[in-house]
PDB file of N, CA and C in Angstrom:
ATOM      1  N   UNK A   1       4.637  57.938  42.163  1.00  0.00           N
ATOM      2  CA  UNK A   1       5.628  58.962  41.971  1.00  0.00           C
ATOM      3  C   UNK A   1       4.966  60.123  41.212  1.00  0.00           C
ATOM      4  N   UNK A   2       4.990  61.188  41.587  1.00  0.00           N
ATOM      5  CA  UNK A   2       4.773  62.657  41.184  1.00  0.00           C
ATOM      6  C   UNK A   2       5.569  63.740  40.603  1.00  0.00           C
ATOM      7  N   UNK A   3       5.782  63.776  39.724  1.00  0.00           N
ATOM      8  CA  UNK A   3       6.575  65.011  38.918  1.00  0.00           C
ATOM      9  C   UNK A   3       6.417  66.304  39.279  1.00  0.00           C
ATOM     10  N   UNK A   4       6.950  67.203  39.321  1.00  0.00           N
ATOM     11  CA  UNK A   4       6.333  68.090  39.929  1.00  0.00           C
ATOM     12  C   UNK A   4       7.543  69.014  38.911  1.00  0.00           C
ATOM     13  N   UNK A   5       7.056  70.430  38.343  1.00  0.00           N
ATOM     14  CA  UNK A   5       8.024  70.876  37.319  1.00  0.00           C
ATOM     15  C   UNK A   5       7.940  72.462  37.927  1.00  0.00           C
ATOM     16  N   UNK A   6       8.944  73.455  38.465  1.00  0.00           N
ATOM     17  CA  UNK A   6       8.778  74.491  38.721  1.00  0.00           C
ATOM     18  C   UNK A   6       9.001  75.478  37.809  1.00  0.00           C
ATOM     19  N   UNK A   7       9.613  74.914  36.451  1.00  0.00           N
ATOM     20  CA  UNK A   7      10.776  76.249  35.749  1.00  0.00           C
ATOM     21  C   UNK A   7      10.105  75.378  34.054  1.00  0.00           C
ATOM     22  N   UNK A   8       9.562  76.580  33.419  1.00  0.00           N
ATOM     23  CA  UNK A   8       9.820  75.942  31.863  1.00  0.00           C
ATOM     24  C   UNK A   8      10.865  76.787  31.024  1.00  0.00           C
ATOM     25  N   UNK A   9      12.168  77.305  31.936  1.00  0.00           N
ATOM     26  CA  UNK A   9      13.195  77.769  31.317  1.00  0.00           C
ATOM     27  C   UNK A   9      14.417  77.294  31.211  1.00  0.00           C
ATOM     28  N   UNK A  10      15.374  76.941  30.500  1.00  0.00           N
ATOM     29  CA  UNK A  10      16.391  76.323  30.453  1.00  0.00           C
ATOM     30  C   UNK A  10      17.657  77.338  30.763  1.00  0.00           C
ATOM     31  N   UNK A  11      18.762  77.221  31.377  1.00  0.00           N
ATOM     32  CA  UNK A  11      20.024  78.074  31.466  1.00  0.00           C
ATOM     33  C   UNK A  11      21.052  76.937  30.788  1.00  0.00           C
ATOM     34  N   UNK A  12      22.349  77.817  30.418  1.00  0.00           N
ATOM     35  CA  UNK A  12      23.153  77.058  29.692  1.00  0.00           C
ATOM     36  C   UNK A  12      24.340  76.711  30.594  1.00  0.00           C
ATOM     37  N   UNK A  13      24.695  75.391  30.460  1.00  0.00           N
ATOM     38  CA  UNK A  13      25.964  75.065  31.297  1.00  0.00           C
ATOM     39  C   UNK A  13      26.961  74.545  30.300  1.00  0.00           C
ATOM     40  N   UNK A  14      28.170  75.215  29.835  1.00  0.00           N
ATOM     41  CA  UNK A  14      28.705  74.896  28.932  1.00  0.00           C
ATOM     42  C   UNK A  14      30.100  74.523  29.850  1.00  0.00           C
ATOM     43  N   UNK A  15      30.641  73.415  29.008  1.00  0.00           N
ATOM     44  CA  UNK A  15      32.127  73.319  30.010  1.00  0.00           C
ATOM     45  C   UNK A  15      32.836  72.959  28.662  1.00  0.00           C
ATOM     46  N   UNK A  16      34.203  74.068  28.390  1.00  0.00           N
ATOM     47  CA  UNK A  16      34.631  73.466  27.727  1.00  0.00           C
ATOM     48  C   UNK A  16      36.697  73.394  28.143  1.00  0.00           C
ATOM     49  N   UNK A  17      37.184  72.944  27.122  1.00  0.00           N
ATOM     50  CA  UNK A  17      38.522  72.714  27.347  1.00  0.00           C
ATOM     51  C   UNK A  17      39.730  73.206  26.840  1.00  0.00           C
ATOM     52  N   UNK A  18      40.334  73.941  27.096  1.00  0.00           N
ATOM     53  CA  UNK A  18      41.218  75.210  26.483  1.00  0.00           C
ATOM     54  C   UNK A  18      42.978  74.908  26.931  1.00  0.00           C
ATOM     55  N   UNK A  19      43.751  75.418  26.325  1.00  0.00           N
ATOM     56  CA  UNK A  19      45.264  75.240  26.840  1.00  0.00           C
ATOM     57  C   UNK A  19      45.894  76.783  27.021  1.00  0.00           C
ATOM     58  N   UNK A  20      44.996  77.676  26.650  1.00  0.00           N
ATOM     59  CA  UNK A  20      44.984  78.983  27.034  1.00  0.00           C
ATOM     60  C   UNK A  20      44.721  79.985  28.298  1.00  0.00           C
ATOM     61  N   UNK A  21      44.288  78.803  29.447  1.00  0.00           N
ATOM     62  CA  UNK A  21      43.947  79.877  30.461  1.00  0.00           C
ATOM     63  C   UNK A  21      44.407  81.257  31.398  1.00  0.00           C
ATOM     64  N   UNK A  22      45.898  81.071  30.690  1.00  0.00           N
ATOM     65  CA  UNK A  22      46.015  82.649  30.869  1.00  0.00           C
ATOM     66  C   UNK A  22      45.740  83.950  30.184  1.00  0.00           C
ATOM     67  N   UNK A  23      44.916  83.537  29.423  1.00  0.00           N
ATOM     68  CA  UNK A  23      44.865  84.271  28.230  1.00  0.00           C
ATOM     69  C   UNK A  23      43.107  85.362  28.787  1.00  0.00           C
ATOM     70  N   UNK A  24      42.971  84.337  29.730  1.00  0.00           N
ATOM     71  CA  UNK A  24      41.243  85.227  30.351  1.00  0.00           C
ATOM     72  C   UNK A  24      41.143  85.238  31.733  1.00  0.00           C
ATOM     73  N   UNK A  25      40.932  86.539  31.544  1.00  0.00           N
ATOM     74  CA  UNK A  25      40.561  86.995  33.216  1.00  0.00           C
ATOM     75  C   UNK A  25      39.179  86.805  34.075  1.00  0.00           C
ATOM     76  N   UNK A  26      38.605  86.736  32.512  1.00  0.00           N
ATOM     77  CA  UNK A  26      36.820  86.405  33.182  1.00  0.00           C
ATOM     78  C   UNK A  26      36.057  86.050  31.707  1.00  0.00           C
ATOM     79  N   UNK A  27      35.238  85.223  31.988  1.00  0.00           N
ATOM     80  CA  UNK A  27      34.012  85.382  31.147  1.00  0.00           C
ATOM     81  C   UNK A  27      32.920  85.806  31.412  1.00  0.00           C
ATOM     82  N   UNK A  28      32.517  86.624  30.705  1.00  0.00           N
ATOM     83  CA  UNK A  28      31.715  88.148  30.862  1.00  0.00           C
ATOM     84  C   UNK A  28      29.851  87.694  29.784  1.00  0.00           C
ATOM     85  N   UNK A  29      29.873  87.133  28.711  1.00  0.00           N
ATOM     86  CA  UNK A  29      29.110  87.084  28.443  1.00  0.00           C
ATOM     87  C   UNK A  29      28.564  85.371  27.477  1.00  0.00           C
ATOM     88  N   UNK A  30      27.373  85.318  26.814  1.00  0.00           N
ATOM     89  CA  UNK A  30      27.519  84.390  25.866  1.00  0.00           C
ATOM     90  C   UNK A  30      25.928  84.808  25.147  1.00  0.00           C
ATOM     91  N   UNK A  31      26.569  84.628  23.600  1.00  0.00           N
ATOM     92  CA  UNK A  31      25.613  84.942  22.624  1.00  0.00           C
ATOM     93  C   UNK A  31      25.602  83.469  21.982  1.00  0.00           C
ATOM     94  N   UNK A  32      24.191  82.954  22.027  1.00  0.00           N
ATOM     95  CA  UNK A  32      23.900  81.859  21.723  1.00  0.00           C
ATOM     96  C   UNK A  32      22.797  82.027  20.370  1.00  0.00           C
ATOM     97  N   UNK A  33      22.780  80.726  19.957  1.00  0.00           N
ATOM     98  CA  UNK A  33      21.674  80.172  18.823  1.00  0.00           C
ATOM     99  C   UNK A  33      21.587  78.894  18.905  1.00  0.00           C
ATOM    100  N   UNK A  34      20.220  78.461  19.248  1.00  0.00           N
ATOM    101  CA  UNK A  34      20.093  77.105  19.336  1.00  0.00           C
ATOM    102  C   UNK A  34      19.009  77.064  18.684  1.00  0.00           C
ATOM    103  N   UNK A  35      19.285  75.451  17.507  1.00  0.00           N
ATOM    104  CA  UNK A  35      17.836  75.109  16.478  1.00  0.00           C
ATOM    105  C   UNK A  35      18.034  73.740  16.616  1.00  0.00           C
ATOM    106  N   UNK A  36      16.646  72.908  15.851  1.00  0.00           N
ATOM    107  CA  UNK A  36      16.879  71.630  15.637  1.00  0.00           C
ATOM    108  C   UNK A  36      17.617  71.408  14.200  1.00  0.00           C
ATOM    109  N   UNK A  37      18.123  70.262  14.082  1.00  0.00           N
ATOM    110  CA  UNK A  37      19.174  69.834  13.135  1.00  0.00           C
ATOM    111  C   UNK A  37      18.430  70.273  11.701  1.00  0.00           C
ATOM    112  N   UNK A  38      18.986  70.960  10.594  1.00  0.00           N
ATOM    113  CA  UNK A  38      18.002  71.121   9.661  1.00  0.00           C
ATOM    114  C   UNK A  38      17.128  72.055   9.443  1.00  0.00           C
ATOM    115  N   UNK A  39      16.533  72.708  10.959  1.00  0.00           N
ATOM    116  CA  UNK A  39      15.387  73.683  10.901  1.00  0.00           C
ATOM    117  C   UNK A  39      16.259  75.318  11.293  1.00  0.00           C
ATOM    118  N   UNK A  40      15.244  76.031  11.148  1.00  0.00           N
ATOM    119  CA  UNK A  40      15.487  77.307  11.426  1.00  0.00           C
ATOM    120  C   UNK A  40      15.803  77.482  13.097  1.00  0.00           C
ATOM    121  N   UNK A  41      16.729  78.651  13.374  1.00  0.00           N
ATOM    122  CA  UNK A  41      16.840  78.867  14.514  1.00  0.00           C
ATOM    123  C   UNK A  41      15.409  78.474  15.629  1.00  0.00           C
ATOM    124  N   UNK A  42      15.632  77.698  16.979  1.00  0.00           N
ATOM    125  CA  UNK A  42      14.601  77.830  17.811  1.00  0.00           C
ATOM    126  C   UNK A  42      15.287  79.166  19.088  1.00  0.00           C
ATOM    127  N   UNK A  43      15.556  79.624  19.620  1.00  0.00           N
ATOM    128  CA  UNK A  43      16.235  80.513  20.062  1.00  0.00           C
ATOM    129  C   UNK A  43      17.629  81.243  20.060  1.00  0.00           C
ATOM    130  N   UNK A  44      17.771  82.233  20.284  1.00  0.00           N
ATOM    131  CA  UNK A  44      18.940  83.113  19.879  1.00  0.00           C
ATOM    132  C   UNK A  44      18.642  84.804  21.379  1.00  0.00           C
ATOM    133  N   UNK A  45      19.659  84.730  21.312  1.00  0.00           N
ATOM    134  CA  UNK A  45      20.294  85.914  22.059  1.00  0.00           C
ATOM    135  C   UNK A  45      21.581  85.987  22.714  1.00  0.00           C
ATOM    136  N   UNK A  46      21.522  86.865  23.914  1.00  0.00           N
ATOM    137  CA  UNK A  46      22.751  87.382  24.483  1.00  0.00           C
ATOM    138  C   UNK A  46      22.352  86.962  26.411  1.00  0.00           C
ATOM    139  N   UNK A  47      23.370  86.095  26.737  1.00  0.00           N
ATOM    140  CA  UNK A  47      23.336  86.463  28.710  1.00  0.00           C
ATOM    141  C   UNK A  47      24.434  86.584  29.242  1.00  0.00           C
ATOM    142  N   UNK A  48      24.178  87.159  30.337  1.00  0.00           N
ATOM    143  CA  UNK A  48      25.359  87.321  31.031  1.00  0.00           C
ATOM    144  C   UNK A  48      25.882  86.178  31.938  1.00  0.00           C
ATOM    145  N   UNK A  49      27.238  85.862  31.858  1.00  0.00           N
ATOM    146  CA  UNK A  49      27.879  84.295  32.808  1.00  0.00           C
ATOM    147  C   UNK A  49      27.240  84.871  33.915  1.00  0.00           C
ATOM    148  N   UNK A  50      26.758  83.961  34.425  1.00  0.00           N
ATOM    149  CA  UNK A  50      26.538  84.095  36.423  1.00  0.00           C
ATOM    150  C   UNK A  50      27.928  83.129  36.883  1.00  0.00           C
ATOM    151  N   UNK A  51      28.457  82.721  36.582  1.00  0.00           N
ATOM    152  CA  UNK A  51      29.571  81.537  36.986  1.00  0.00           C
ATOM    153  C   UNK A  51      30.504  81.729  35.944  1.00  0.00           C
ATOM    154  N   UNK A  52      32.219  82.106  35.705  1.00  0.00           N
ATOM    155  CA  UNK A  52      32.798  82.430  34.540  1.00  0.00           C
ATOM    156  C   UNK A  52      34.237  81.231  35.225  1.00  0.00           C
ATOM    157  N   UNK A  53      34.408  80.451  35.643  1.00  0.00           N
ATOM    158  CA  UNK A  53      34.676  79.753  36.639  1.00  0.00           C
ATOM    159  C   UNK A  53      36.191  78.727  35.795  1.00  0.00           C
ATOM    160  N   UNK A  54      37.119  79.274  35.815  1.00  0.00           N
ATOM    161  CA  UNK A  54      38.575  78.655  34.889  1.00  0.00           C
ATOM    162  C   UNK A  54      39.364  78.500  35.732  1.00  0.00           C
ATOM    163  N   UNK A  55      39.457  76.803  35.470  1.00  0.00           N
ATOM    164  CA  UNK A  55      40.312  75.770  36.556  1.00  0.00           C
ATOM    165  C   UNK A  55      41.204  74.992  35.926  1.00  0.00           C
ATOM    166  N   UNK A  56      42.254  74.206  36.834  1.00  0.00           N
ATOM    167  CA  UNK A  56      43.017  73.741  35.681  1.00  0.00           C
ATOM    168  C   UNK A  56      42.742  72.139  36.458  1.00  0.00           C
ATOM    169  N   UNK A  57      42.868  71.663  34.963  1.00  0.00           N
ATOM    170  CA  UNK A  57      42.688  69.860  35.373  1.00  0.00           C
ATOM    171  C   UNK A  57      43.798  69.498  35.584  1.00  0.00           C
ATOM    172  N   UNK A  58      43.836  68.823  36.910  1.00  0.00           N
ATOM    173  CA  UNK A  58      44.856  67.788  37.961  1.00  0.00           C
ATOM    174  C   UNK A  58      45.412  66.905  36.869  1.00  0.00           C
ATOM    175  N   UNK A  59      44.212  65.911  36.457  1.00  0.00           N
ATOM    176  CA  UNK A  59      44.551  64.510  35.752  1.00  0.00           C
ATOM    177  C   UNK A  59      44.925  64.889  34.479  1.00  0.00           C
ATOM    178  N   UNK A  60      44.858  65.945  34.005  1.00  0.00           N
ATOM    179  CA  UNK A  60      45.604  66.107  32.108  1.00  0.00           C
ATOM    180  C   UNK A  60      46.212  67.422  32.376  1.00  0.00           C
ATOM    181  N   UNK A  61      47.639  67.332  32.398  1.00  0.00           N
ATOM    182  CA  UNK A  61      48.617  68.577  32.890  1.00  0.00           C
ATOM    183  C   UNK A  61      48.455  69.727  30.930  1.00  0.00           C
ATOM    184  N   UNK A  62      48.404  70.785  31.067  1.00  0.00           N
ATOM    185  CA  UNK A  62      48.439  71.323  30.044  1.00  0.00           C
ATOM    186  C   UNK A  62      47.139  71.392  29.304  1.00  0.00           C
ATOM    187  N   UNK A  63      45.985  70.529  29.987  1.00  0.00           N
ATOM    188  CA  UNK A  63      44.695  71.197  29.494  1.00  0.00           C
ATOM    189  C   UNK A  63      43.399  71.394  30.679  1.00  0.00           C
ATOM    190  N   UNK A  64      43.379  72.919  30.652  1.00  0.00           N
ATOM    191  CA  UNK A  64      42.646  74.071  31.319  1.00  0.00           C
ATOM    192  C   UNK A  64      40.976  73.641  31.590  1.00  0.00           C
ATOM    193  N   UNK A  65      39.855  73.819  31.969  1.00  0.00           N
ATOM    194  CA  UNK A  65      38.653  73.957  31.987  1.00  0.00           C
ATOM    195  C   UNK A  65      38.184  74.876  32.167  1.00  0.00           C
ATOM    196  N   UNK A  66      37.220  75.752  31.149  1.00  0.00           N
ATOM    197  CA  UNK A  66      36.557  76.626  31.575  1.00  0.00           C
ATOM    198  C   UNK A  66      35.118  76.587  31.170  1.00  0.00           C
ATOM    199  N   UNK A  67      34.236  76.920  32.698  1.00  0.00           N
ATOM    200  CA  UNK A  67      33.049  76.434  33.125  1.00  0.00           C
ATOM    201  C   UNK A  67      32.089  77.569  32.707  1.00  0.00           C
ATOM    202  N   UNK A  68      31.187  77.697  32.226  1.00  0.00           N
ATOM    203  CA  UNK A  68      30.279  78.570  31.945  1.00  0.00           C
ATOM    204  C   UNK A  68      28.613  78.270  32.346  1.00  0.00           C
ATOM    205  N   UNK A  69      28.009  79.418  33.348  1.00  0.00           N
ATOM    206  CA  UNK A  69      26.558  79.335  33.648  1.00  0.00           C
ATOM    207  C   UNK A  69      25.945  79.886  33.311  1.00  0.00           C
ATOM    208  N   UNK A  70      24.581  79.852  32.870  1.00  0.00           N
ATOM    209  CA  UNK A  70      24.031  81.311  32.796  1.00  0.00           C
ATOM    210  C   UNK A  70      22.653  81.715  33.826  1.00  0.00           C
ATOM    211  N   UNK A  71      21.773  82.244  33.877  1.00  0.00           N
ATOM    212  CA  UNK A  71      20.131  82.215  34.195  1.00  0.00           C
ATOM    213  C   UNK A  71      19.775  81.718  33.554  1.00  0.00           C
ATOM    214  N   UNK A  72      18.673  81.184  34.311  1.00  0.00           N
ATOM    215  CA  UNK A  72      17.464  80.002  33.358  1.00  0.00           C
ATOM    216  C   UNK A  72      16.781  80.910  32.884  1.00  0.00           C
ATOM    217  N   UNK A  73      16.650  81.494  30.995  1.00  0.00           N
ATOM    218  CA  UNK A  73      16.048  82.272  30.812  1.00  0.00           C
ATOM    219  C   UNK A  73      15.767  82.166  29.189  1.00  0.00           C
ATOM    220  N   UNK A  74      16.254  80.715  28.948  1.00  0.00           N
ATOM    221  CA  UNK A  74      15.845  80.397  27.293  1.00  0.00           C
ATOM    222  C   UNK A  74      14.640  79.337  27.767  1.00  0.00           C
ATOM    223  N   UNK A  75      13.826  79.850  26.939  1.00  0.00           N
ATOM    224  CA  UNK A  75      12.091  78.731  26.817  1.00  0.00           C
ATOM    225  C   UNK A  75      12.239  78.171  25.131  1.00  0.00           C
ATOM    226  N   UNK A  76      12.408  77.143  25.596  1.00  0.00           N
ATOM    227  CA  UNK A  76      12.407  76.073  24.594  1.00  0.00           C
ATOM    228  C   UNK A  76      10.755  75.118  24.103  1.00  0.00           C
ATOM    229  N   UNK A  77      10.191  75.570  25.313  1.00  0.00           N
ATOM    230  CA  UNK A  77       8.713  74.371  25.041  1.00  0.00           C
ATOM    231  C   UNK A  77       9.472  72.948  24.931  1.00  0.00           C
ATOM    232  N   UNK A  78       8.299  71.680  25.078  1.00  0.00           N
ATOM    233  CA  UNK A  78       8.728  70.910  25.354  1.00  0.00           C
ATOM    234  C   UNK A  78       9.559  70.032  23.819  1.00  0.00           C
ATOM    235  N   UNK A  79      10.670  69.601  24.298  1.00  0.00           N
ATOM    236  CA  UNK A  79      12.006  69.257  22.659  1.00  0.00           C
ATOM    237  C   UNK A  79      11.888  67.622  22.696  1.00  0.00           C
ATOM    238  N   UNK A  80      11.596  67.329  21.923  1.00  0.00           N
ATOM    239  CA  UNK A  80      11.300  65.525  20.899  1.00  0.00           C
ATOM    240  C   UNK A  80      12.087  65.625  20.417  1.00  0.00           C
ATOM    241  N   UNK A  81      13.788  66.316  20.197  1.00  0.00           N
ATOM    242  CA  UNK A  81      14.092  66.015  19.273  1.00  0.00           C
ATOM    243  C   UNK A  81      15.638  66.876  19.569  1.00  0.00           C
ATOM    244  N   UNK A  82      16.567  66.400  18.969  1.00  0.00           N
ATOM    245  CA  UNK A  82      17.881  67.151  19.038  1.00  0.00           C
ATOM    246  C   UNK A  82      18.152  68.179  18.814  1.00  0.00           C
ATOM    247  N   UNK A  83      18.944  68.881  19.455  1.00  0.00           N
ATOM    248  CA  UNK A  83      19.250  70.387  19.301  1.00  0.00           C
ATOM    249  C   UNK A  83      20.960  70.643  18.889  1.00  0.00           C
ATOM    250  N   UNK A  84      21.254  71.644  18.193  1.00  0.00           N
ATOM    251  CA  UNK A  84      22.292  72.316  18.021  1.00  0.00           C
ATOM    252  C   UNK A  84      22.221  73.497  18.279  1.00  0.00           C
ATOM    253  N   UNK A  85      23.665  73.895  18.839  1.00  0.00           N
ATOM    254  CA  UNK A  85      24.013  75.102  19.346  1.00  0.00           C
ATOM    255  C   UNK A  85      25.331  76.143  18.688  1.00  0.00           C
ATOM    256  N   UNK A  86      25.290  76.937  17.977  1.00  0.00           N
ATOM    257  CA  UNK A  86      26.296  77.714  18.542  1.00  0.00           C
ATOM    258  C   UNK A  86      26.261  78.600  18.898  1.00  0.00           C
ATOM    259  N   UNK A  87      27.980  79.562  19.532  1.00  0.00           N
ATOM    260  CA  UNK A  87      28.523  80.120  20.667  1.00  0.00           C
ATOM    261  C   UNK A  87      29.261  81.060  20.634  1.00  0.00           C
ATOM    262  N   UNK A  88      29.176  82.006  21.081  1.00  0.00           N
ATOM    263  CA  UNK A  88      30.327  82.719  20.969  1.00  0.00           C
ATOM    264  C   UNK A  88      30.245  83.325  22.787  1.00  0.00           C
ATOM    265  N   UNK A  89      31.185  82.757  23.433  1.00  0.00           N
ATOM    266  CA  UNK A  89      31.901  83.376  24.763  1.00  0.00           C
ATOM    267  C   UNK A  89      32.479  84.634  25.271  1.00  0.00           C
ATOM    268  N   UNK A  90      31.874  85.533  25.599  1.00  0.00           N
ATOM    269  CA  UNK A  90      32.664  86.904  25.378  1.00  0.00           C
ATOM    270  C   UNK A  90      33.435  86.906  26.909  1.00  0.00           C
ATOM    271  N   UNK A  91      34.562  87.061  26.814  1.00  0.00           N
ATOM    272  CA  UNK A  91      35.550  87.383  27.627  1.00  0.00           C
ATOM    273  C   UNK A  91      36.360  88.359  27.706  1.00  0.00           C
ATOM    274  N   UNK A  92      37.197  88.572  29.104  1.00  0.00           N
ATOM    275  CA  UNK A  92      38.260  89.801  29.107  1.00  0.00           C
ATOM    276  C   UNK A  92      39.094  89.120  29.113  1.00  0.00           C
ATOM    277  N   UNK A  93      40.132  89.689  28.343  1.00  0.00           N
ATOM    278  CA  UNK A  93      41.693  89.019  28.470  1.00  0.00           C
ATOM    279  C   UNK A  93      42.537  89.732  29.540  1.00  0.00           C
ATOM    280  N   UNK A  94      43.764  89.147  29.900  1.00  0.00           N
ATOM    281  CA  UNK A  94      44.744  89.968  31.104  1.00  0.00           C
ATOM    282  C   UNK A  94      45.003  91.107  30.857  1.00  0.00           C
ATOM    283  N   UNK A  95      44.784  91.737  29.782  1.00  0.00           N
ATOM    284  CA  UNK A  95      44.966  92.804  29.376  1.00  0.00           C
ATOM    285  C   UNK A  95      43.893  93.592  29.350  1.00  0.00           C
ATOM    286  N   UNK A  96      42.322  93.276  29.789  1.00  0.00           N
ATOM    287  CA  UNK A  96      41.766  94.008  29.553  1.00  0.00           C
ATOM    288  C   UNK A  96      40.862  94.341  28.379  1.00  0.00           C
ATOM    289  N   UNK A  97      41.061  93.115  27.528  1.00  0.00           N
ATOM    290  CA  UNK A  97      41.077  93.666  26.172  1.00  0.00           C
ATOM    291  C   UNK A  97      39.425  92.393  25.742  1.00  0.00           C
ATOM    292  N   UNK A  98      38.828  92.847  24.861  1.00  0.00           N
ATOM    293  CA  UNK A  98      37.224  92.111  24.746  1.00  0.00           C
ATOM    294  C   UNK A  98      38.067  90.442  24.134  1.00  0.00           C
ATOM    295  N   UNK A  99      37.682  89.215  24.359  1.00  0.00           N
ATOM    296  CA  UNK A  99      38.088  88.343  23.591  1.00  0.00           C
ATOM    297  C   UNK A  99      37.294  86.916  23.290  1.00  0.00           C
ATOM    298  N   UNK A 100      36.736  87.041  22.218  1.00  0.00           N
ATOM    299  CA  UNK A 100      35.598  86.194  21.968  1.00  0.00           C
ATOM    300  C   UNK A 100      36.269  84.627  21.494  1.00  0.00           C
ATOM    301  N   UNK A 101      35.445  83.441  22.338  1.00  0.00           N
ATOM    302  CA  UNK A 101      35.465  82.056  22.008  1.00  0.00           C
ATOM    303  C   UNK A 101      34.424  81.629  21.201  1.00  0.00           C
ATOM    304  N   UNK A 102      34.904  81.167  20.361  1.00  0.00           N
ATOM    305  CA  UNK A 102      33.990  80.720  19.119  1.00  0.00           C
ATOM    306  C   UNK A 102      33.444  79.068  19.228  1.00  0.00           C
ATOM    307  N   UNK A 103      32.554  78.996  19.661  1.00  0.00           N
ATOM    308  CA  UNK A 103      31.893  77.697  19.721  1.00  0.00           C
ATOM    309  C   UNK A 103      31.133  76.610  18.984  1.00  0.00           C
ATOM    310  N   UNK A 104      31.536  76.266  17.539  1.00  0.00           N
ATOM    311  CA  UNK A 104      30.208  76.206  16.626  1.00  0.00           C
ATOM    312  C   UNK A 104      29.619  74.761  16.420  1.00  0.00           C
ATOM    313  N   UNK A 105      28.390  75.426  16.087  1.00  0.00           N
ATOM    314  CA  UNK A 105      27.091  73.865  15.763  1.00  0.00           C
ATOM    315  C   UNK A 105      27.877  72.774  16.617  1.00  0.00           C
ATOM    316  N   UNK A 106      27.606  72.708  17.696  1.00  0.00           N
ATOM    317  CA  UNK A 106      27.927  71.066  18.471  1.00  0.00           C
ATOM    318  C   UNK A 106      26.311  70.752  19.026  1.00  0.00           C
ATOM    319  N   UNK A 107      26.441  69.306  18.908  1.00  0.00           N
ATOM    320  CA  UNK A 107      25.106  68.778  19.541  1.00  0.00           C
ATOM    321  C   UNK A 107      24.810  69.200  21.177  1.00  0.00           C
ATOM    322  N   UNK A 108      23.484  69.654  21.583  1.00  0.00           N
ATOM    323  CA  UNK A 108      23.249  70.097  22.875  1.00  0.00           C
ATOM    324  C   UNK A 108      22.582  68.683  23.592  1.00  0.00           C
ATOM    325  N   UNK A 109      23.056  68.483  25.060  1.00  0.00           N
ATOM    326  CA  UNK A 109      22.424  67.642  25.917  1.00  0.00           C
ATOM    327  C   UNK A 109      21.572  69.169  27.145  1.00  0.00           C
ATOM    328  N   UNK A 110      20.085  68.382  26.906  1.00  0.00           N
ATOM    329  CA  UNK A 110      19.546  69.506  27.620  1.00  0.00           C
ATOM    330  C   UNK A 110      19.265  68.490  28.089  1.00  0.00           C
ATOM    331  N   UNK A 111      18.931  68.971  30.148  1.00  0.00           N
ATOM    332  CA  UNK A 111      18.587  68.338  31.215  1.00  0.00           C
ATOM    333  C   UNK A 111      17.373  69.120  31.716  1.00  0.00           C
ATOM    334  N   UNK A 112      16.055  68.779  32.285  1.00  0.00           N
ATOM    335  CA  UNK A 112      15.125  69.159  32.835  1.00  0.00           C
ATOM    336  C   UNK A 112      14.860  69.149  33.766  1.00  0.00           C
ATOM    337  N   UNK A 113      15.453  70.033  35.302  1.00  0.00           N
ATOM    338  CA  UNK A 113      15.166  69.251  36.474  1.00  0.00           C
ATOM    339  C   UNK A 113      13.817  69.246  36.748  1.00  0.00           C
ATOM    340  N   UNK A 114      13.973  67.953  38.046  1.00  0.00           N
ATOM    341  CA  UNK A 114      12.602  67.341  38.032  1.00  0.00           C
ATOM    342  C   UNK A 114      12.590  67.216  39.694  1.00  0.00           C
ATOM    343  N   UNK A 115      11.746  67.432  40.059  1.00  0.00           N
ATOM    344  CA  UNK A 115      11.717  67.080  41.455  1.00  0.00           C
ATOM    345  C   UNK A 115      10.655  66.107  42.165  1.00  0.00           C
ATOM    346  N   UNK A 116      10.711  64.806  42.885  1.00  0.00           N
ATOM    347  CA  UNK A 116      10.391  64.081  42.291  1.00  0.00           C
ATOM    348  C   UNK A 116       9.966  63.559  43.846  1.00  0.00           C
ATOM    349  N   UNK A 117       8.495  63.390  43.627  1.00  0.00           N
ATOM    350  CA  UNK A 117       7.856  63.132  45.292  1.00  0.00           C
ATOM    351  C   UNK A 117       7.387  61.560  45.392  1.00  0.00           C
ATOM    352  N   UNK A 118       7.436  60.829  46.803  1.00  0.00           N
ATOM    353  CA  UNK A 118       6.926  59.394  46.859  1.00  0.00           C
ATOM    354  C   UNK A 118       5.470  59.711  47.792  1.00  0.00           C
ATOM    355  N   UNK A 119       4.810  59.069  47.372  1.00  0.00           N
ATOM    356  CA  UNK A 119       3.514  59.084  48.015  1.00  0.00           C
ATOM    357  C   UNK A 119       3.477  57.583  48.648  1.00  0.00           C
TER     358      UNK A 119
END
C-alpha cells in the first residue's frame, strides 16, 4: 500500500447546531485561530465560506444545522498533538444586517485525505 499526499493544506469544515435559522440568510465569512492546548496561537486569519449551507434536521424538530466550508488554505505542518480552535462566523441576517457566531476554544478533529494505491 502507497500513500500518496497531494495537499499540505487543511480547509475547515465546521457543522454546527442552532435553533435560529431564520435569523441568517448566508454565511459569508470565518475568522479563525487555531493552537495547541497551552501553546501560542499555530494559525489565525480570515476565509471566505465556499459552502454557507443551513438545513433543518428531520430527526430533532426545532434544532437547525448550519454547515460551514472553506478552501484548503491553512498549513498546519505535520500535528502530534491536539488542537483548539476558535471562531467567529460572519453572516448576513434577513435583514441584511452583518451577524457574527461566536465559536470558542472547542477541541478540533483534523482529517488528512489520503489517497491510497494497491500494488
Amino acid at each position: 500500500m502507497t500513500e500518496i499526499n497531494y495537499s499540505q493544506n487543511y480547509l475547515l469544515d465546521i457543522d454546527f447546531h442552532t435553533d435560529t435559522i431564520n435569523q441568517y440568510k448566508s454565511l459569508d465569512s470565518i475568522q479563525y485561530s487555531i493552537s495547541a492546548p497551552g501553546n501560542s496561537v499555530t494559525q489565525a486569519g480570515v476565509l471566505p465560506i465556499k459552502n454557507g449551507k443551513l438545513s433543518i434536521r428531520s430527526y430533532s424538530p426545532g434544532i437547525y444545522r448550519a454547515q460551514c466550508t472553506t478552501e484548503p488554505r491553512i498549513q498546519l505542518g505535520k500535528q502530534k498533538q491536539g488542537l483548539n480552535g476558535t471562531f467567529i462566523i460572519y453572516a448576513t441576517d434577513i435583514n441584511n444586517q452583518p451577524k457574527p457566531v461566536f465559536i470558542n476554544d472547542i477541541s478540533l478533529a483534523y482529517h488528512k485525505p489520503k489517497l491510497w494505491g494497491f500494488f
